[in-house]
N, C-alpha and C. Protein backbone atom coordinates (compact mmCIF):
# COMPACT_ATOMS: atom_id res chain seq x y z
N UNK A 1 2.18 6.05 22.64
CA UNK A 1 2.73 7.38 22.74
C UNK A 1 1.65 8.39 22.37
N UNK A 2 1.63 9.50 23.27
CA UNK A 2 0.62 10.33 22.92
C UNK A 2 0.65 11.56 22.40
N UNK A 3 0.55 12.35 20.96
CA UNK A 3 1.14 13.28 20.09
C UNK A 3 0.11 14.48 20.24
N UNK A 4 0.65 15.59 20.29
CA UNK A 4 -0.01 16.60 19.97
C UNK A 4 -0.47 16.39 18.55
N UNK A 5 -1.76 17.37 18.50
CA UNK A 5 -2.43 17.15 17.18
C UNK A 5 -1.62 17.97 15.72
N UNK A 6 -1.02 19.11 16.26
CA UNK A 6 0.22 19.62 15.27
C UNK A 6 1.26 19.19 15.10
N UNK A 7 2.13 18.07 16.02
CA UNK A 7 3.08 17.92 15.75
C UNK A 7 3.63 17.17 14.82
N UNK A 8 2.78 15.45 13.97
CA UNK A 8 3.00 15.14 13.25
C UNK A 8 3.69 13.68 13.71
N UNK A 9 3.30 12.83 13.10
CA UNK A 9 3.76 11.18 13.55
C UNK A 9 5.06 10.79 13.45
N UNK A 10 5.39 10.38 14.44
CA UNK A 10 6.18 9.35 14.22
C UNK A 10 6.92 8.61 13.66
N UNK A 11 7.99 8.44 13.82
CA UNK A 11 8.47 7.18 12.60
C UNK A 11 9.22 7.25 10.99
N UNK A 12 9.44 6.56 10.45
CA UNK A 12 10.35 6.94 8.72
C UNK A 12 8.88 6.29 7.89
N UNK A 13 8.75 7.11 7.28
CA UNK A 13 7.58 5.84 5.99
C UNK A 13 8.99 6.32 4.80
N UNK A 14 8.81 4.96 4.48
CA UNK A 14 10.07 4.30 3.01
C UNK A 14 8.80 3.73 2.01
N UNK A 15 8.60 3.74 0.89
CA UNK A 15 7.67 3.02 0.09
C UNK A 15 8.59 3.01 -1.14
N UNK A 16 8.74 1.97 -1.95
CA UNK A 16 9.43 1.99 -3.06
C UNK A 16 8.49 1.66 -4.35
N UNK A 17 9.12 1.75 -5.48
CA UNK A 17 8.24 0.79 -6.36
C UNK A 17 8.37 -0.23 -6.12
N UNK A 18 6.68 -1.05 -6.59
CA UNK A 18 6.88 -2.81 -6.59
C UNK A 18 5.89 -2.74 -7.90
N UNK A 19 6.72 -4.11 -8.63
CA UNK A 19 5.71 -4.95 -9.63
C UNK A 19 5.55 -6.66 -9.33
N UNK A 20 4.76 -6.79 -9.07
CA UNK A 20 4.41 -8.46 -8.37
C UNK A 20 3.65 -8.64 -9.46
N UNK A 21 4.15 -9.77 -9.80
CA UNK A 21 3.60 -10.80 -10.82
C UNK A 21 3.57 -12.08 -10.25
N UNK A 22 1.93 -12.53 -10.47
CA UNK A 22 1.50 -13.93 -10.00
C UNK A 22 1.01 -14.59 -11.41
N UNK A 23 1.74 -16.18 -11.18
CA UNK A 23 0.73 -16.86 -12.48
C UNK A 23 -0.02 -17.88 -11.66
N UNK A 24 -1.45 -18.14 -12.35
CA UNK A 24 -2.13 -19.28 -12.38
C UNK A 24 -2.72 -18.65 -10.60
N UNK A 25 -3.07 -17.52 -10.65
CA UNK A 25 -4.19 -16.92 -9.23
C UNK A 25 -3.82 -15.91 -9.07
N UNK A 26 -4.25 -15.23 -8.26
CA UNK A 26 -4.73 -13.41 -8.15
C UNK A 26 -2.90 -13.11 -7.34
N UNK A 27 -2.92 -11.74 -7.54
CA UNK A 27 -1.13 -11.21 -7.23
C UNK A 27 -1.95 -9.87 -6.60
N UNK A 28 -1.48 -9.64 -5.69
CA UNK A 28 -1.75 -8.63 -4.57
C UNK A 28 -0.74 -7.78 -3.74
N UNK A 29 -0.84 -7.08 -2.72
CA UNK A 29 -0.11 -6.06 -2.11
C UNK A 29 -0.60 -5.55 -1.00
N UNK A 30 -0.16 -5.82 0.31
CA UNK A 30 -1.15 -5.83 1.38
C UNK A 30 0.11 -4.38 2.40
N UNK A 31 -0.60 -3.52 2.72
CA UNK A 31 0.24 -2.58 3.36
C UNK A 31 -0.66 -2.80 5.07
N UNK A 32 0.60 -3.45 5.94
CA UNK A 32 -0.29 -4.04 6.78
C UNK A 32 -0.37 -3.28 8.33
N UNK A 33 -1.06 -2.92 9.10
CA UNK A 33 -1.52 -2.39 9.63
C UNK A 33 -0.34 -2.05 11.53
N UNK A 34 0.97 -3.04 10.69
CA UNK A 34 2.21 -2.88 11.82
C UNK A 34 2.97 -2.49 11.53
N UNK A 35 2.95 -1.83 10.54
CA UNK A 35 4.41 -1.24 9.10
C UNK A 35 4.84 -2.27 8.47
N UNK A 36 4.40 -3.56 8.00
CA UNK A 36 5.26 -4.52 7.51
C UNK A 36 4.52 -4.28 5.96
N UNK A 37 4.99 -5.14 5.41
CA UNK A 37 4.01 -4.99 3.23
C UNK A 37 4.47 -6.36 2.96
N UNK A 38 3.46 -7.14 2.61
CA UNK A 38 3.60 -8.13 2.02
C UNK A 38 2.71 -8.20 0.72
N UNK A 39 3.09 -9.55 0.09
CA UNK A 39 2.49 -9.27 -1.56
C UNK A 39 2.04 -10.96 -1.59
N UNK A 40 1.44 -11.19 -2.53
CA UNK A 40 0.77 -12.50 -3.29
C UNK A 40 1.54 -12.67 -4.96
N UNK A 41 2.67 -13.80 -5.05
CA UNK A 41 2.87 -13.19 -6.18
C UNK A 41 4.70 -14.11 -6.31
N UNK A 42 4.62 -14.47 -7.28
CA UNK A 42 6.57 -15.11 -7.60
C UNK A 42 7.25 -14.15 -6.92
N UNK A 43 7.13 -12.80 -8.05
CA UNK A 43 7.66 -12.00 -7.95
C UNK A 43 7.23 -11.03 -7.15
N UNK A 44 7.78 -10.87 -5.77
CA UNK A 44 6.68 -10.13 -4.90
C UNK A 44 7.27 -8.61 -4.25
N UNK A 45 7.18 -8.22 -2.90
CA UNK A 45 7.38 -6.90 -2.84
C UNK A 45 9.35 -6.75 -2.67
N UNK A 46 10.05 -5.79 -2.94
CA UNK A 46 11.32 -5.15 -2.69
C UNK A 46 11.88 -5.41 -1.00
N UNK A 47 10.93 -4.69 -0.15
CA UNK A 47 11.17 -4.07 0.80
C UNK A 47 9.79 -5.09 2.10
N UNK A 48 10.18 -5.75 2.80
CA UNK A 48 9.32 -5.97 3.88
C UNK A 48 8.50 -4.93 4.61
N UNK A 49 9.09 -3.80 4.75
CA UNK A 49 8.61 -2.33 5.68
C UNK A 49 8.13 -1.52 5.08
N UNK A 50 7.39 -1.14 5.81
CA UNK A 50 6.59 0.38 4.98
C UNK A 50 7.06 1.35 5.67
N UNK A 51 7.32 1.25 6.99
CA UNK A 51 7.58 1.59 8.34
C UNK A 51 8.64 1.52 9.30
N UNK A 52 9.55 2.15 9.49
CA UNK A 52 10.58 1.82 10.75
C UNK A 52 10.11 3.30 11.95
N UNK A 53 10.24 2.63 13.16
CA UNK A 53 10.17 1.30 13.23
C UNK A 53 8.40 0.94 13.01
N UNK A 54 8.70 -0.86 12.94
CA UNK A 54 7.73 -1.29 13.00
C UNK A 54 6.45 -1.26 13.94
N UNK A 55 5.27 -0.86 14.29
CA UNK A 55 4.18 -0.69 15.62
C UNK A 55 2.99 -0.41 15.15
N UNK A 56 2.11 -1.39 15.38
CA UNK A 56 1.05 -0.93 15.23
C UNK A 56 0.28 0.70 15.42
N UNK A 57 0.76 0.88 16.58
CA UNK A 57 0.30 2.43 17.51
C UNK A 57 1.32 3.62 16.73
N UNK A 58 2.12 3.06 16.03
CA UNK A 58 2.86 4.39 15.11
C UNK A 58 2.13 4.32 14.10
N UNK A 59 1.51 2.96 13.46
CA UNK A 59 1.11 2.99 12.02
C UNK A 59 -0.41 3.18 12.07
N UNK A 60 -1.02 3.26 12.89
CA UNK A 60 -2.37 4.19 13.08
C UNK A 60 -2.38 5.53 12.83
N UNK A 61 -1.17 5.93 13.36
CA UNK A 61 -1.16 7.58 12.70
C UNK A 61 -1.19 7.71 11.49
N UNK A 62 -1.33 7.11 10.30
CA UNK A 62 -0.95 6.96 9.48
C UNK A 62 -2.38 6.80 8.16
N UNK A 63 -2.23 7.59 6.99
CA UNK A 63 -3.15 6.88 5.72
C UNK A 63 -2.60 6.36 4.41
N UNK A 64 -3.41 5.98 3.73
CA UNK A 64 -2.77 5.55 2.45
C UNK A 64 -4.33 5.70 1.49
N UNK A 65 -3.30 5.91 0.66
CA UNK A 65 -4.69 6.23 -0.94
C UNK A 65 -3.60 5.77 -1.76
N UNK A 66 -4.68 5.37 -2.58
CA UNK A 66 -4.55 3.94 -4.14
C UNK A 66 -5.04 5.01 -4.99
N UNK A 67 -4.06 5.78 -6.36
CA UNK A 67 -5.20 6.44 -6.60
C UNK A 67 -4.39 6.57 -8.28
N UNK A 68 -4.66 6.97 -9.39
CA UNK A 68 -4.38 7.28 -10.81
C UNK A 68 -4.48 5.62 -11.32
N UNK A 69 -4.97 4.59 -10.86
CA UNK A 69 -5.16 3.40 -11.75
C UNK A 69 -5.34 3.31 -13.02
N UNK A 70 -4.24 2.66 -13.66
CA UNK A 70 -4.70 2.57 -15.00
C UNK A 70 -4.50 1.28 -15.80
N UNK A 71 -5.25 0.56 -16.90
CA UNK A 71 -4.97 -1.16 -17.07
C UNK A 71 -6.29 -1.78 -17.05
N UNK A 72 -6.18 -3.00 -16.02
CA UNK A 72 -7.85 -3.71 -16.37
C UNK A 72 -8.54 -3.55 -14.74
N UNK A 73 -8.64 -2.25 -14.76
CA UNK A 73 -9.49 -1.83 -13.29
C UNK A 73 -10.21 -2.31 -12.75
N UNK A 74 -11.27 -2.57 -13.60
CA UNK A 74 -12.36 -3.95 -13.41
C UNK A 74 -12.00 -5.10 -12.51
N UNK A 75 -10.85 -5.22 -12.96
CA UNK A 75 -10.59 -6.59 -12.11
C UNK A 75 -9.49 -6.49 -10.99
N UNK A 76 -9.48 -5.12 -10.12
CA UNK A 76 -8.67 -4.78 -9.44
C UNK A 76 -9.87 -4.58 -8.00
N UNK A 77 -9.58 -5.27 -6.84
CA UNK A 77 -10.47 -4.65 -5.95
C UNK A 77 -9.45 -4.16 -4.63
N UNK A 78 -9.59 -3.42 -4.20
CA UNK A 78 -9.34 -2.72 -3.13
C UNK A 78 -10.23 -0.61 -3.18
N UNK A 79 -10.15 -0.42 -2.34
CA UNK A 79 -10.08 1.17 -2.28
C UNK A 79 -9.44 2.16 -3.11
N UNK A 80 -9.86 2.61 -4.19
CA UNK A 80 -9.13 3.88 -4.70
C UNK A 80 -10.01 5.72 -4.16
N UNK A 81 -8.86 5.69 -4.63
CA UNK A 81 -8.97 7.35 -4.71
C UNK A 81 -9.25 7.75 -3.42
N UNK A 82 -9.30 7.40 -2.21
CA UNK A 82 -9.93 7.61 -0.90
C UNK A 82 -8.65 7.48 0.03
N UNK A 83 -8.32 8.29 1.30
CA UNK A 83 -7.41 8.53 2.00
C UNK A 83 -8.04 6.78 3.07
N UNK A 84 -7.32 6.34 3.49
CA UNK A 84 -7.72 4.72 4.52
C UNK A 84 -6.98 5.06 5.59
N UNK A 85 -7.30 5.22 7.05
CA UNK A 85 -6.67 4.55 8.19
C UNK A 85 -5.46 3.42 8.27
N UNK A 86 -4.44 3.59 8.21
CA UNK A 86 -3.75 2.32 8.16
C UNK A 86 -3.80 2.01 9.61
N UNK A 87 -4.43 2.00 10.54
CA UNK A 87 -4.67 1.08 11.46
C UNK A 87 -5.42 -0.09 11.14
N UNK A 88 -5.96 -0.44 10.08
CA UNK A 88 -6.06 -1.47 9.67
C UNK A 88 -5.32 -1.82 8.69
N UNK A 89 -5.26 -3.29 8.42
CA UNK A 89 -4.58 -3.42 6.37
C UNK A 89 -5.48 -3.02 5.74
N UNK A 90 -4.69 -2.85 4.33
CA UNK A 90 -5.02 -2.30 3.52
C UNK A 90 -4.50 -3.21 2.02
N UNK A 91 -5.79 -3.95 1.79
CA UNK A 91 -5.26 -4.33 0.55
C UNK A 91 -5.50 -4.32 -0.73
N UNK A 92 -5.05 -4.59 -2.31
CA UNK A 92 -5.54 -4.40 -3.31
C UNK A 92 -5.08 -5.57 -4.16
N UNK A 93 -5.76 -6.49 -4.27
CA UNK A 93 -5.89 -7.76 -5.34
C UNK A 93 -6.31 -7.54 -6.38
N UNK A 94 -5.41 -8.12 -7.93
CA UNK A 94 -5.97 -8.30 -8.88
C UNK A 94 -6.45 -9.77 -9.43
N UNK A 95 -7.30 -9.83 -9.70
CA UNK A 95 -8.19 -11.25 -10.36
C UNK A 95 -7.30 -11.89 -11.17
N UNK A 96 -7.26 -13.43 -10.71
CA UNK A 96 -6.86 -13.61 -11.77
C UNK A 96 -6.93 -14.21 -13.42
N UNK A 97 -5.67 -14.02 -14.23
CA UNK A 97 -6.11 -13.90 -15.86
C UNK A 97 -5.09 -13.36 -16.51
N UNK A 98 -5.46 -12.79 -17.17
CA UNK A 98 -4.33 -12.10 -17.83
C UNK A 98 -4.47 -10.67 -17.66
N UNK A 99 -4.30 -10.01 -16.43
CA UNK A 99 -3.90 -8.56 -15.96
C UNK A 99 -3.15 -8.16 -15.95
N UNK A 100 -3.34 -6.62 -15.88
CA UNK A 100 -2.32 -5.74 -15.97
C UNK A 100 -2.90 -4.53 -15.13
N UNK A 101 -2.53 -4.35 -13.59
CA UNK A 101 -2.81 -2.97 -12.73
C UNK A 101 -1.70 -2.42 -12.57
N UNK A 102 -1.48 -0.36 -12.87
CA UNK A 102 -0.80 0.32 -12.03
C UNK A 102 -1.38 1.25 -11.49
N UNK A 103 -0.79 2.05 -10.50
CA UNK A 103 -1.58 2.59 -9.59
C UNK A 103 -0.28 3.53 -8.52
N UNK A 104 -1.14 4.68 -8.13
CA UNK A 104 0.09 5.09 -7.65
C UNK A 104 -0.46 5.18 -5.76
N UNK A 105 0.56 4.90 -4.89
CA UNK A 105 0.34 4.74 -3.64
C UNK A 105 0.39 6.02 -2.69
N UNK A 106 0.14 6.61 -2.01
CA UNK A 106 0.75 7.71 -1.30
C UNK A 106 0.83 7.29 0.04
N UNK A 107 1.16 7.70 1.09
CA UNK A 107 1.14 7.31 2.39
C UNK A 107 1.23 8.95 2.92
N UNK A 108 0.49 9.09 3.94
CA UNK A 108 0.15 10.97 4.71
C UNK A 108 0.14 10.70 6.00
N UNK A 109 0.65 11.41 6.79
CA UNK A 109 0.40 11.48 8.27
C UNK A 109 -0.82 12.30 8.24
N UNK A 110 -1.55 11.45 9.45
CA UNK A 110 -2.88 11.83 9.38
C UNK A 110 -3.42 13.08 10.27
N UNK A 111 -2.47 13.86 10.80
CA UNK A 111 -2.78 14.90 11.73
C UNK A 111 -1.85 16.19 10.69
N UNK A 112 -1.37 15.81 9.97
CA UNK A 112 -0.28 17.07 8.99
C UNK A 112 -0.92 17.24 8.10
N UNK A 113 -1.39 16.32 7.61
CA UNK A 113 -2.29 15.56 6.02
C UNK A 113 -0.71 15.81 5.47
N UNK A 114 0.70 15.74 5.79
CA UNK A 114 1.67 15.84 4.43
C UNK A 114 1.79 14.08 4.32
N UNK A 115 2.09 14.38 2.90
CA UNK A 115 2.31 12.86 2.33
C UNK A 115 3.99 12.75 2.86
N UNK A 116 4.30 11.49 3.22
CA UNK A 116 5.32 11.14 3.50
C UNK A 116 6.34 10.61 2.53
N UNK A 117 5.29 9.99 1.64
CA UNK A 117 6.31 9.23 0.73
C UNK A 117 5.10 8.78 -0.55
N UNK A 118 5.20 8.41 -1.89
CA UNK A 118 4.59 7.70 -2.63
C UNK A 118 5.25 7.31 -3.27
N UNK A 119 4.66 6.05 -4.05
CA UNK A 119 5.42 4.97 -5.47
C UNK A 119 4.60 4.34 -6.35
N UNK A 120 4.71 4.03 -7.44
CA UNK A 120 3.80 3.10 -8.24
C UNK A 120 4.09 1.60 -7.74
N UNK A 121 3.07 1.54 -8.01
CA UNK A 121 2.32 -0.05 -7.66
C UNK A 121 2.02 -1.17 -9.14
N UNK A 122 2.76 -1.76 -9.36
CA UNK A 122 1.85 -2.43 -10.69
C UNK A 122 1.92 -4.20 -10.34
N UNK A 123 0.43 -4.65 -10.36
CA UNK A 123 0.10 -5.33 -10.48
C UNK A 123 -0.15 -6.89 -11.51
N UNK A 124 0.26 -7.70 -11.82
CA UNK A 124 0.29 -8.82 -13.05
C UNK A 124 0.06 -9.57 -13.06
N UNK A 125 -1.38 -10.54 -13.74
CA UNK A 125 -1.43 -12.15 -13.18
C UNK A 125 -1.77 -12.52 -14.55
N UNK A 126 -0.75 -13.54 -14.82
CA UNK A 126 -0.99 -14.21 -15.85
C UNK A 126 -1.48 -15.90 -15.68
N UNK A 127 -1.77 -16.48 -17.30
CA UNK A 127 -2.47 -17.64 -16.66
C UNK A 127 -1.57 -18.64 -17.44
């Protein structure tokens, strides 16, 4: 589908809170590049969707920033503080050990720059 550059994307973005806790290996959160969210982790994400509907070509319109982290940062890798293309995934793993990441998510249509939706993110891997 092809959008004027003012008009603004597509689609519902829903993001809720999640806390995923993994023991005995790394617990993660992958916001994936078709509107779906999956996690690494027992206890893993709420909500399958980031996105209705689901499409790759809707969720290109689309960014996400990782950004106010606070806990054992060090051992958190993905992208902060930086707006990302969600035409690709987008993910953020914590090491594992005995961690503790939160972090807050935003999601923006990328032709409005308005944020659509944000939530905290917290991360947990124990051993």
């Amino acid at each position: 589908m092809m959008m004027a550059a003012g008009s603004g994307a597509p689609g519902v973005v829903a993001i809720a809170n999640e806390t995923i806790v993994k023991t005995a290996g790394n617990a993660s959160i992958t916001y994936e590049n078709d509107g779906t969210l999956t996690s690494i982790g027992e206890i893993g994400v709420s909500s399958p969707n980031w996105l209705t509907p689901q499409a790759a070509t809707i969720a290109a319109l689309y960014e996400i920033r990782a950004s106010s982290a606070s806990g054992d940062t060090g051992e958190l890798t993905g992208t902060l503080d930086t707006w990302l293309a969600l035409s690709s995934d987008r993910t953020w793993l914590l090491n594992a050990g005995d961690f503790s990441v939160t972090f807050t998510v935003e999601i923006r249509d990328k032709f409005t720059l308005v944020v659509r939706d944000s939530a905290s993110v917290q991360l947990n891997t124990a051993t």
